[in-house]
PDB file of N, CA and C in Angstrom:
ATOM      1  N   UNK A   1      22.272  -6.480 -22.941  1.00  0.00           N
ATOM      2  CA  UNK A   1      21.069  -6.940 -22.288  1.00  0.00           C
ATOM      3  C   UNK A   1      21.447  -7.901 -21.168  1.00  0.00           C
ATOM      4  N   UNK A   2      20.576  -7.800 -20.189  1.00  0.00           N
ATOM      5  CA  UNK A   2      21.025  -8.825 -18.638  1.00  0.00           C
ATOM      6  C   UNK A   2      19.555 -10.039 -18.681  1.00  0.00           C
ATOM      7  N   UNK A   3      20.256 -10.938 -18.935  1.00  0.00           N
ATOM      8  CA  UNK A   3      19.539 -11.977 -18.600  1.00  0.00           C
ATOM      9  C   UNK A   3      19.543 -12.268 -16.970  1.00  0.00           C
ATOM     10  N   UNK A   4      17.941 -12.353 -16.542  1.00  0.00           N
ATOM     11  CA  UNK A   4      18.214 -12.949 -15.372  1.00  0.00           C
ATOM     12  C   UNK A   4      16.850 -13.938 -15.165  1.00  0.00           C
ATOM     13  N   UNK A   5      17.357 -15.205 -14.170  1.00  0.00           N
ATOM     14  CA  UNK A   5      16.641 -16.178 -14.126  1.00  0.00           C
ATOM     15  C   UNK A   5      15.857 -15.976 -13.136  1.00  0.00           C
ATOM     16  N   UNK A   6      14.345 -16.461 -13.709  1.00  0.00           N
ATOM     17  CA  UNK A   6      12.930 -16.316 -12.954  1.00  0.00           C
ATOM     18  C   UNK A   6      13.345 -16.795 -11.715  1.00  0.00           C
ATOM     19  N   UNK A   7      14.303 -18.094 -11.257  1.00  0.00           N
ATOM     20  CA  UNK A   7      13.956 -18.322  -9.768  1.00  0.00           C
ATOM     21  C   UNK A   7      14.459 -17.329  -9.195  1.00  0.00           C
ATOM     22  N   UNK A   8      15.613 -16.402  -9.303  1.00  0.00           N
ATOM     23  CA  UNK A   8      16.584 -15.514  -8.298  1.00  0.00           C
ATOM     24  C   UNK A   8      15.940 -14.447  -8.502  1.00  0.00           C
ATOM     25  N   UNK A   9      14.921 -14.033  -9.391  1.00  0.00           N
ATOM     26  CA  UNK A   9      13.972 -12.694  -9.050  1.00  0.00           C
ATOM     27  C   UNK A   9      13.223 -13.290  -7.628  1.00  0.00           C
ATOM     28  N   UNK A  10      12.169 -14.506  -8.191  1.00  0.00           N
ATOM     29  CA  UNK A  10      11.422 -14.853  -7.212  1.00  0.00           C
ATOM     30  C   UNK A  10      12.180 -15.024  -5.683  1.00  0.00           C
ATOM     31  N   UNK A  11      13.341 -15.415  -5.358  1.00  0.00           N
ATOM     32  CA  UNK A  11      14.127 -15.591  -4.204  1.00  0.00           C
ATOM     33  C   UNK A  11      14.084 -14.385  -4.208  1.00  0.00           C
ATOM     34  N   UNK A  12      14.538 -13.420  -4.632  1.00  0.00           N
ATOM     35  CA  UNK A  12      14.603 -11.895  -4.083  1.00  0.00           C
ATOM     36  C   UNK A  12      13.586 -11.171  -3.861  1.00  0.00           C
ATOM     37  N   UNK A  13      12.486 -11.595  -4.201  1.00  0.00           N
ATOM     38  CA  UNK A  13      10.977 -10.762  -3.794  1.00  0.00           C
ATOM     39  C   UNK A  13      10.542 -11.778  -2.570  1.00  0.00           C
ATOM     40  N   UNK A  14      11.138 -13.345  -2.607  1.00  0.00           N
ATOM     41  CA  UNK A  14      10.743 -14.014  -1.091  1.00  0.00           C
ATOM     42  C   UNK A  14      11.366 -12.960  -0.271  1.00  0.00           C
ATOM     43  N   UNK A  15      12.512 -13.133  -0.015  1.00  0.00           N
ATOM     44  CA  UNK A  15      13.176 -11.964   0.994  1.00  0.00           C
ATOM     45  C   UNK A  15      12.838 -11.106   1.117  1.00  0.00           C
ATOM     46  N   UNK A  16      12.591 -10.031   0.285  1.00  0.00           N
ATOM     47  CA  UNK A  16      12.011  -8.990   0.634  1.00  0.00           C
ATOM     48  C   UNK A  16      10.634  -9.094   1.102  1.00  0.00           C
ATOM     49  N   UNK A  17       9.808  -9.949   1.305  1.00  0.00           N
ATOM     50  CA  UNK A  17       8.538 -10.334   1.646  1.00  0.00           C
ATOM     51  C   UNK A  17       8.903 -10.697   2.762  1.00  0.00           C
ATOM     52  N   UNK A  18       9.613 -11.765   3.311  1.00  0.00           N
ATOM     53  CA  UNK A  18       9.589 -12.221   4.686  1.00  0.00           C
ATOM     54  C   UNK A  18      10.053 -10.945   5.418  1.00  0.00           C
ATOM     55  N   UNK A  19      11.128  -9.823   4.845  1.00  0.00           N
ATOM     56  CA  UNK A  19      11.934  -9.006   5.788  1.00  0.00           C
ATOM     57  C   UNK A  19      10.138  -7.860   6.196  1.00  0.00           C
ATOM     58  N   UNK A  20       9.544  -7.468   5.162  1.00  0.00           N
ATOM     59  CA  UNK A  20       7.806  -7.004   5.489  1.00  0.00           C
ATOM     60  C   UNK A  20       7.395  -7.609   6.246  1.00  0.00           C
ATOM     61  N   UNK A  21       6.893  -8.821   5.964  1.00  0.00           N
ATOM     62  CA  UNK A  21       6.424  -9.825   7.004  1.00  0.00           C
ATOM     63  C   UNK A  21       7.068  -9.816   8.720  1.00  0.00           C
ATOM     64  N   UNK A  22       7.967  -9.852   8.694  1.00  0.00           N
ATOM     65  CA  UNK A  22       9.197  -9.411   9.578  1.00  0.00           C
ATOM     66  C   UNK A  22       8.904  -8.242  11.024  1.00  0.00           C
ATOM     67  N   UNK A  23       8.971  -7.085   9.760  1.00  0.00           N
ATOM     68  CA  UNK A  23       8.325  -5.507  10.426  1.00  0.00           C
ATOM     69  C   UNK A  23       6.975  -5.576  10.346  1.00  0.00           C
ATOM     70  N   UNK A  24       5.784  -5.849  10.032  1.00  0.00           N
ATOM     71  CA  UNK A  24       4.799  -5.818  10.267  1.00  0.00           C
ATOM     72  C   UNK A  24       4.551  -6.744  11.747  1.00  0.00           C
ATOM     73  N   UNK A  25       4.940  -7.739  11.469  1.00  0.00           N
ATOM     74  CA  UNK A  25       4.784  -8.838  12.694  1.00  0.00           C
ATOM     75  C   UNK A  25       5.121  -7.996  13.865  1.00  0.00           C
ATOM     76  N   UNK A  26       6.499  -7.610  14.194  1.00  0.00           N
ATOM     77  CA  UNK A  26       6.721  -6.188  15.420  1.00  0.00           C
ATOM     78  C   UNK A  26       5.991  -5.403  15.629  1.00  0.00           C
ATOM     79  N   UNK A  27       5.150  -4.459  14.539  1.00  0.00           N
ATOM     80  CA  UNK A  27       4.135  -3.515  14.796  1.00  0.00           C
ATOM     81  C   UNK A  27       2.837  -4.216  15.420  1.00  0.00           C
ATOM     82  N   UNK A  28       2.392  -5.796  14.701  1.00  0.00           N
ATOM     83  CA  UNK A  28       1.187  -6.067  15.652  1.00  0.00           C
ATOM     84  C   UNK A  28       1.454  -6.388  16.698  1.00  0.00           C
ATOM     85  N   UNK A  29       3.028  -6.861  17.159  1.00  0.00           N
ATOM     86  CA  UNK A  29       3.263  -7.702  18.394  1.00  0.00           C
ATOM     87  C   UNK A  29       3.583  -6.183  19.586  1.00  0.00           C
ATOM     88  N   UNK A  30       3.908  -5.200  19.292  1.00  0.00           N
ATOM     89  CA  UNK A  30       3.501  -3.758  20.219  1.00  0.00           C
ATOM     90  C   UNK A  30       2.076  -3.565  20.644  1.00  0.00           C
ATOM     91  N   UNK A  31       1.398  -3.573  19.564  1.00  0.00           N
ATOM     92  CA  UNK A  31      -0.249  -3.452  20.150  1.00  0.00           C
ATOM     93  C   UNK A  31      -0.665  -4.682  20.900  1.00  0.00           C
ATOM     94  N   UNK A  32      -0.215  -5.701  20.998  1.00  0.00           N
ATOM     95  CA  UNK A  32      -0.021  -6.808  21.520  1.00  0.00           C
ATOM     96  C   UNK A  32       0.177  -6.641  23.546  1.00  0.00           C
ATOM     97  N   UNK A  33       1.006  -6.017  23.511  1.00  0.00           N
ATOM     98  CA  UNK A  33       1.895  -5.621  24.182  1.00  0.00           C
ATOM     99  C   UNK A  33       1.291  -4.712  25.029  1.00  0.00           C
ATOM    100  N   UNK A  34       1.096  -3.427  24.260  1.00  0.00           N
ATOM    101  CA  UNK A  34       0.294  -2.303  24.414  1.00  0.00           C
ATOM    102  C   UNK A  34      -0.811  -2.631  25.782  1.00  0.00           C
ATOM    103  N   UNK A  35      -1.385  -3.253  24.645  1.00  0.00           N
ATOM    104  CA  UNK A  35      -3.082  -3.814  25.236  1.00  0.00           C
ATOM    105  C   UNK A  35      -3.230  -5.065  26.335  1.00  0.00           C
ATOM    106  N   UNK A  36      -2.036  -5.641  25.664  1.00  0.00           N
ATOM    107  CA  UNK A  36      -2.592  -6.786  26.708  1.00  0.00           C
ATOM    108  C   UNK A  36      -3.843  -8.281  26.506  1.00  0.00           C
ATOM    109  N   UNK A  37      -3.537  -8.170  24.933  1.00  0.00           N
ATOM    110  CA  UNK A  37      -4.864  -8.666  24.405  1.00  0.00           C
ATOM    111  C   UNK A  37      -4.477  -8.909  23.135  1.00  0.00           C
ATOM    112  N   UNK A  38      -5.369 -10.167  22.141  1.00  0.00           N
ATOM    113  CA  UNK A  38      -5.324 -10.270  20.947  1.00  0.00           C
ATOM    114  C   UNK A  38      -6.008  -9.161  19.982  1.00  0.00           C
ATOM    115  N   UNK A  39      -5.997  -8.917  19.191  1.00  0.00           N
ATOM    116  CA  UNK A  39      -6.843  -7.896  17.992  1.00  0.00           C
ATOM    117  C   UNK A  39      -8.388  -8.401  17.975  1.00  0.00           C
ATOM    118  N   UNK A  40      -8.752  -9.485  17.947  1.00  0.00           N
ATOM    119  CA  UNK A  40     -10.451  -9.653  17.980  1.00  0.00           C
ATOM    120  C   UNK A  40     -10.654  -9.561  19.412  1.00  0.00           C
ATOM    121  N   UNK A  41      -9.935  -9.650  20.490  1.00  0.00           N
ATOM    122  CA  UNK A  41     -10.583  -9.293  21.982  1.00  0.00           C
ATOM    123  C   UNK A  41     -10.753  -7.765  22.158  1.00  0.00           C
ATOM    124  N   UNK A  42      -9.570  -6.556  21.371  1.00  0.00           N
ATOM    125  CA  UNK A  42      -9.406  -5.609  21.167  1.00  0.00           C
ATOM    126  C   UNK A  42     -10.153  -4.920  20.383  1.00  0.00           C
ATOM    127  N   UNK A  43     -10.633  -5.420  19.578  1.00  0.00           N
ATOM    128  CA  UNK A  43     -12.006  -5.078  18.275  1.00  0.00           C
ATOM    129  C   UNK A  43     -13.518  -5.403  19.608  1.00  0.00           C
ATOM    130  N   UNK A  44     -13.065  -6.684  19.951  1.00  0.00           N
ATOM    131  CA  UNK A  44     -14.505  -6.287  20.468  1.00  0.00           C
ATOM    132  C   UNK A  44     -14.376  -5.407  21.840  1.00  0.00           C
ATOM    133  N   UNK A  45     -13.954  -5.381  22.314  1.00  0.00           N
ATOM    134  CA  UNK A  45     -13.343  -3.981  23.597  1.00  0.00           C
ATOM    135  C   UNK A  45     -14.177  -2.456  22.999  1.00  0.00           C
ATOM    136  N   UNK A  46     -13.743  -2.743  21.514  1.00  0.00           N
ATOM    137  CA  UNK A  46     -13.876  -1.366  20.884  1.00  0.00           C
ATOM    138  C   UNK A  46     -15.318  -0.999  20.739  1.00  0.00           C
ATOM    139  N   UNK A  47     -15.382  -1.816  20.697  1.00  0.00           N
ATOM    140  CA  UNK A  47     -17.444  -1.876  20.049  1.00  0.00           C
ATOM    141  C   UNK A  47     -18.281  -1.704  21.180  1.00  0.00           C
ATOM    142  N   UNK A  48     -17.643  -2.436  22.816  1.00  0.00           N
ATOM    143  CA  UNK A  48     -18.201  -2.495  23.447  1.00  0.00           C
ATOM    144  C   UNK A  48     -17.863  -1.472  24.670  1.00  0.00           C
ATOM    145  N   UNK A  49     -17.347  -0.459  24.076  1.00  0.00           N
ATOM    146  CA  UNK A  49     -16.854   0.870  24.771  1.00  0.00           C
ATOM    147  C   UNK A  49     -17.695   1.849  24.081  1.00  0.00           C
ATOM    148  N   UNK A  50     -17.478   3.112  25.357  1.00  0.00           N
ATOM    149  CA  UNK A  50     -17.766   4.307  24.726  1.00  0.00           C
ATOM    150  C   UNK A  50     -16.238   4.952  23.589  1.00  0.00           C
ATOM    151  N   UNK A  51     -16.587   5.649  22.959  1.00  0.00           N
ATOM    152  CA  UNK A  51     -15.695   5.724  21.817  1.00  0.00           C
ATOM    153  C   UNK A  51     -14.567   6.703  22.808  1.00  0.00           C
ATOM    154  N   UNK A  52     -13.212   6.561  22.411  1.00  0.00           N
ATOM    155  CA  UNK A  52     -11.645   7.087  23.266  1.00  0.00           C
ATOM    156  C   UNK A  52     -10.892   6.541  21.640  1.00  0.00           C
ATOM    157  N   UNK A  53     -10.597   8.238  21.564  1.00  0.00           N
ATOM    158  CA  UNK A  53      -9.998   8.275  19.960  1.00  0.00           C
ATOM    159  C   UNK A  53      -8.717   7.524  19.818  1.00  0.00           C
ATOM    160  N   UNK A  54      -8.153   7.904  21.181  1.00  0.00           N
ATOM    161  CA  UNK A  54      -6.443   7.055  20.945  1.00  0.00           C
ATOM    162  C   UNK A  54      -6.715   5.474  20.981  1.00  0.00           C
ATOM    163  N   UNK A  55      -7.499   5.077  21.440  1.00  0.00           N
ATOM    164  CA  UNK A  55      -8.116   3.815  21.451  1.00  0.00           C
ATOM    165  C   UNK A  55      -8.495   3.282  19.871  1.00  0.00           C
ATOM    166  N   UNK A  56      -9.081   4.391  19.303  1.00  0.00           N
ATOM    167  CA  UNK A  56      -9.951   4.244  17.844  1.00  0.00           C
ATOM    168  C   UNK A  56      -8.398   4.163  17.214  1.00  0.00           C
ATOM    169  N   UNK A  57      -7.344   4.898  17.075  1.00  0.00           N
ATOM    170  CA  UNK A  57      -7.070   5.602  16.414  1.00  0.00           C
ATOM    171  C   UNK A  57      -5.518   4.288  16.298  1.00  0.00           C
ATOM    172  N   UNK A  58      -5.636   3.472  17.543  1.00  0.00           N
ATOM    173  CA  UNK A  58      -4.469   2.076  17.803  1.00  0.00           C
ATOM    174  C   UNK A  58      -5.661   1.132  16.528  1.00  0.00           C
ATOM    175  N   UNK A  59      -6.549   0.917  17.170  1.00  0.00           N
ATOM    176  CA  UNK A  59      -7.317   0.026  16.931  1.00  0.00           C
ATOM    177  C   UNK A  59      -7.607  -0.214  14.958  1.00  0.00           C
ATOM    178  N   UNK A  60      -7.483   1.083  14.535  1.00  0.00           N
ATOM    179  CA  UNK A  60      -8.016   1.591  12.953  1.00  0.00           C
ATOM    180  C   UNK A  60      -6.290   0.996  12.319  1.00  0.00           C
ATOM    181  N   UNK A  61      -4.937   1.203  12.899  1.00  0.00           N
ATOM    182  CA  UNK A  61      -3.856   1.097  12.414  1.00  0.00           C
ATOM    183  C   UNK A  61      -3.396  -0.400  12.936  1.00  0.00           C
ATOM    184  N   UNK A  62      -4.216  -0.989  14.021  1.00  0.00           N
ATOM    185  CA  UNK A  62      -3.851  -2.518  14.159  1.00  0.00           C
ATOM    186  C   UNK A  62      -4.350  -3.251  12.999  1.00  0.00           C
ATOM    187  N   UNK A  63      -5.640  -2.770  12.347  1.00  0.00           N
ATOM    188  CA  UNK A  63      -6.164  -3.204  11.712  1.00  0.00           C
ATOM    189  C   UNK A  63      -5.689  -3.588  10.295  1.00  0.00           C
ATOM    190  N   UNK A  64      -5.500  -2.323  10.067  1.00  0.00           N
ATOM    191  CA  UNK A  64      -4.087  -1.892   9.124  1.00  0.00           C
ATOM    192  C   UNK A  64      -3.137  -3.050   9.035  1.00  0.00           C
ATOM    193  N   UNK A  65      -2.765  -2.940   9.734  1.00  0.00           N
ATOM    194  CA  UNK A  65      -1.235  -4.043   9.725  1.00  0.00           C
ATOM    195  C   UNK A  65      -1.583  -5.336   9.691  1.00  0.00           C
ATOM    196  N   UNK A  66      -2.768  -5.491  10.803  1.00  0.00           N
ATOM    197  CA  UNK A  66      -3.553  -7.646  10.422  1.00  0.00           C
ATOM    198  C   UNK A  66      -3.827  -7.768   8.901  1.00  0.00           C
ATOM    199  N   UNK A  67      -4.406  -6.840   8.161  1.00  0.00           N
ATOM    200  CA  UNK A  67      -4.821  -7.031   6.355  1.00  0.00           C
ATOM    201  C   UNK A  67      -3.715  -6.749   5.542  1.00  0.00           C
ATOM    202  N   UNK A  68      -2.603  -6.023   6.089  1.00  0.00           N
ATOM    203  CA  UNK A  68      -1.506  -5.965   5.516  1.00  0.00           C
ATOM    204  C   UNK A  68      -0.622  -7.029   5.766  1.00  0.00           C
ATOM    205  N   UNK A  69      -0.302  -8.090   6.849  1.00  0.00           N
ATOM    206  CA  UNK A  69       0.187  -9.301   7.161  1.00  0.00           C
ATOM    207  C   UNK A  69      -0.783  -9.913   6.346  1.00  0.00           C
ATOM    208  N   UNK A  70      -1.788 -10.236   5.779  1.00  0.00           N
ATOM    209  CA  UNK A  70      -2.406 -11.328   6.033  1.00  0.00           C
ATOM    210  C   UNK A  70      -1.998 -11.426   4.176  1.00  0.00           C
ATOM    211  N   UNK A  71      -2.072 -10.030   3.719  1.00  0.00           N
ATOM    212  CA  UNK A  71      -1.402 -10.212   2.110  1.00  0.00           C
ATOM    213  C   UNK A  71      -0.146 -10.349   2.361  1.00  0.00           C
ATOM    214  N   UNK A  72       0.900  -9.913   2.964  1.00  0.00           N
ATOM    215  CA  UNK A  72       2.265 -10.839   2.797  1.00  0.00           C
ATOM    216  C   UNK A  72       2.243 -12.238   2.633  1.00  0.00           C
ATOM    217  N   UNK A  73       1.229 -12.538   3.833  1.00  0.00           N
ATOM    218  CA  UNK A  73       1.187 -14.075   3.945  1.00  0.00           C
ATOM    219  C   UNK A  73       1.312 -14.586   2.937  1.00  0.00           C
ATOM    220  N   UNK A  74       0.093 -14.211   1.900  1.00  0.00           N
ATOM    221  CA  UNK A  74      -0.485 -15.114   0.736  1.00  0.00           C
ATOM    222  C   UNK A  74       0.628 -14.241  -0.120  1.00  0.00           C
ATOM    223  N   UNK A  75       1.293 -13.744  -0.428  1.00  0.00           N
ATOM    224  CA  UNK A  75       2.262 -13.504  -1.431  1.00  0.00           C
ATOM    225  C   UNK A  75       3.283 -13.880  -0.875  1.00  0.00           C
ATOM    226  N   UNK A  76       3.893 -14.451   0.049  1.00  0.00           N
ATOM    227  CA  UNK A  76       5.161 -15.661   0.225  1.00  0.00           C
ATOM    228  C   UNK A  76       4.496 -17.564  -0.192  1.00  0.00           C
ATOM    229  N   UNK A  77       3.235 -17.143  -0.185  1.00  0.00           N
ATOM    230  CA  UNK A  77       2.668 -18.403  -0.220  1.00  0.00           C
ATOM    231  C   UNK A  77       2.912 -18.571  -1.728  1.00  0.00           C
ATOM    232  N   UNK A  78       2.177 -17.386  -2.730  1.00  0.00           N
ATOM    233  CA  UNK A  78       2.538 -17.346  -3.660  1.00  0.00           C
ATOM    234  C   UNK A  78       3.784 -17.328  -4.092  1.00  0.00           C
ATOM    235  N   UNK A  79       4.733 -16.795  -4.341  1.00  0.00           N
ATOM    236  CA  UNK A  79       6.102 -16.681  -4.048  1.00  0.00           C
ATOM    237  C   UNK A  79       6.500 -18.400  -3.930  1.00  0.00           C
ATOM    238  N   UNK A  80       6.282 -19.350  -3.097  1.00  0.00           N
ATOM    239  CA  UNK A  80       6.680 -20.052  -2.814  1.00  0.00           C
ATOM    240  C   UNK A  80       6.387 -21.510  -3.765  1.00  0.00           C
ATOM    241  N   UNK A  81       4.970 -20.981  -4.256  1.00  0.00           N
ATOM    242  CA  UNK A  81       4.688 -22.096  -5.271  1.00  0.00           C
ATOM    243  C   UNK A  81       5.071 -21.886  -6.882  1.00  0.00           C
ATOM    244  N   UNK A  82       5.648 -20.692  -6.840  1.00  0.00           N
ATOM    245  CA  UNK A  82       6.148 -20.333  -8.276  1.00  0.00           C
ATOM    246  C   UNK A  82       5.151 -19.413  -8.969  1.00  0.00           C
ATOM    247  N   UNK A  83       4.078 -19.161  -8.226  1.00  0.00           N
ATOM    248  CA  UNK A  83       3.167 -17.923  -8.992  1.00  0.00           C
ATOM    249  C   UNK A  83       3.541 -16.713  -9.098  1.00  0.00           C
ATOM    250  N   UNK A  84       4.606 -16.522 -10.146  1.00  0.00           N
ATOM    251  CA  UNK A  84       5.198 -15.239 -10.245  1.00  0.00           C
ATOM    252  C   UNK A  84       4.899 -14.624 -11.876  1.00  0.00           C
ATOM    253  N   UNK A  85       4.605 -13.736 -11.914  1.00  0.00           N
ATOM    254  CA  UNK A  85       4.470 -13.456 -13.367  1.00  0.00           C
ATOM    255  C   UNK A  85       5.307 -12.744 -13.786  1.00  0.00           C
ATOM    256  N   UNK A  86       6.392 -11.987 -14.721  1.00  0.00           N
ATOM    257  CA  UNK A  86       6.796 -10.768 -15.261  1.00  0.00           C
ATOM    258  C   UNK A  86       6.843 -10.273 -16.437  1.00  0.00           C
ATOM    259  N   UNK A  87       6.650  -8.962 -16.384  1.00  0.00           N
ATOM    260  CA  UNK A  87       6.011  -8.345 -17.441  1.00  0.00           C
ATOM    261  C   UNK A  87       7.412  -7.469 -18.044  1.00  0.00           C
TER     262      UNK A  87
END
């Protein structure tokens, strides 16, 4: 049997969280790029256009990635205060 200690799991799921955190951050900072614009100037662009699918179709997968950063966030946050459970 392998004993292993709760902090060096938790250090190894930080890392692997920041390296996500990491690649996600690049994917919003392209649409960034892309556009020329933040994601809520870009959301409202969207609303306030006639509909252009490649437009819809950046806009639906930026979205994607801001709610997918925004849970990394809070699971390094977690991560960081020791809220780790294992089962």
């Amino acid at each position: 049997m392998v004993t292993v200690d709760k902090k060096h799991v938790s250090a190894l799921l930080l890392v692997e969280a920041y390296a996500e955190k990491h690649k996600t951050e690049e994917k919003v900072a392209l649409f960034h790029k892309k556009y020329n614009i933040d994601f809520d100037a870009f959301e409202k662009m969207m609303h306030a256009n006639e509909e252009n699918y490649t437009h819809y179709d950046d806009y639906m997968e930026w979205k994607a990635y801001n709610r997918y950063l925004d849970s990394i966030k809070l699971r390094i946050k977690d991560l960081k205060n020791g809220s780790i459970q294992l089962t």
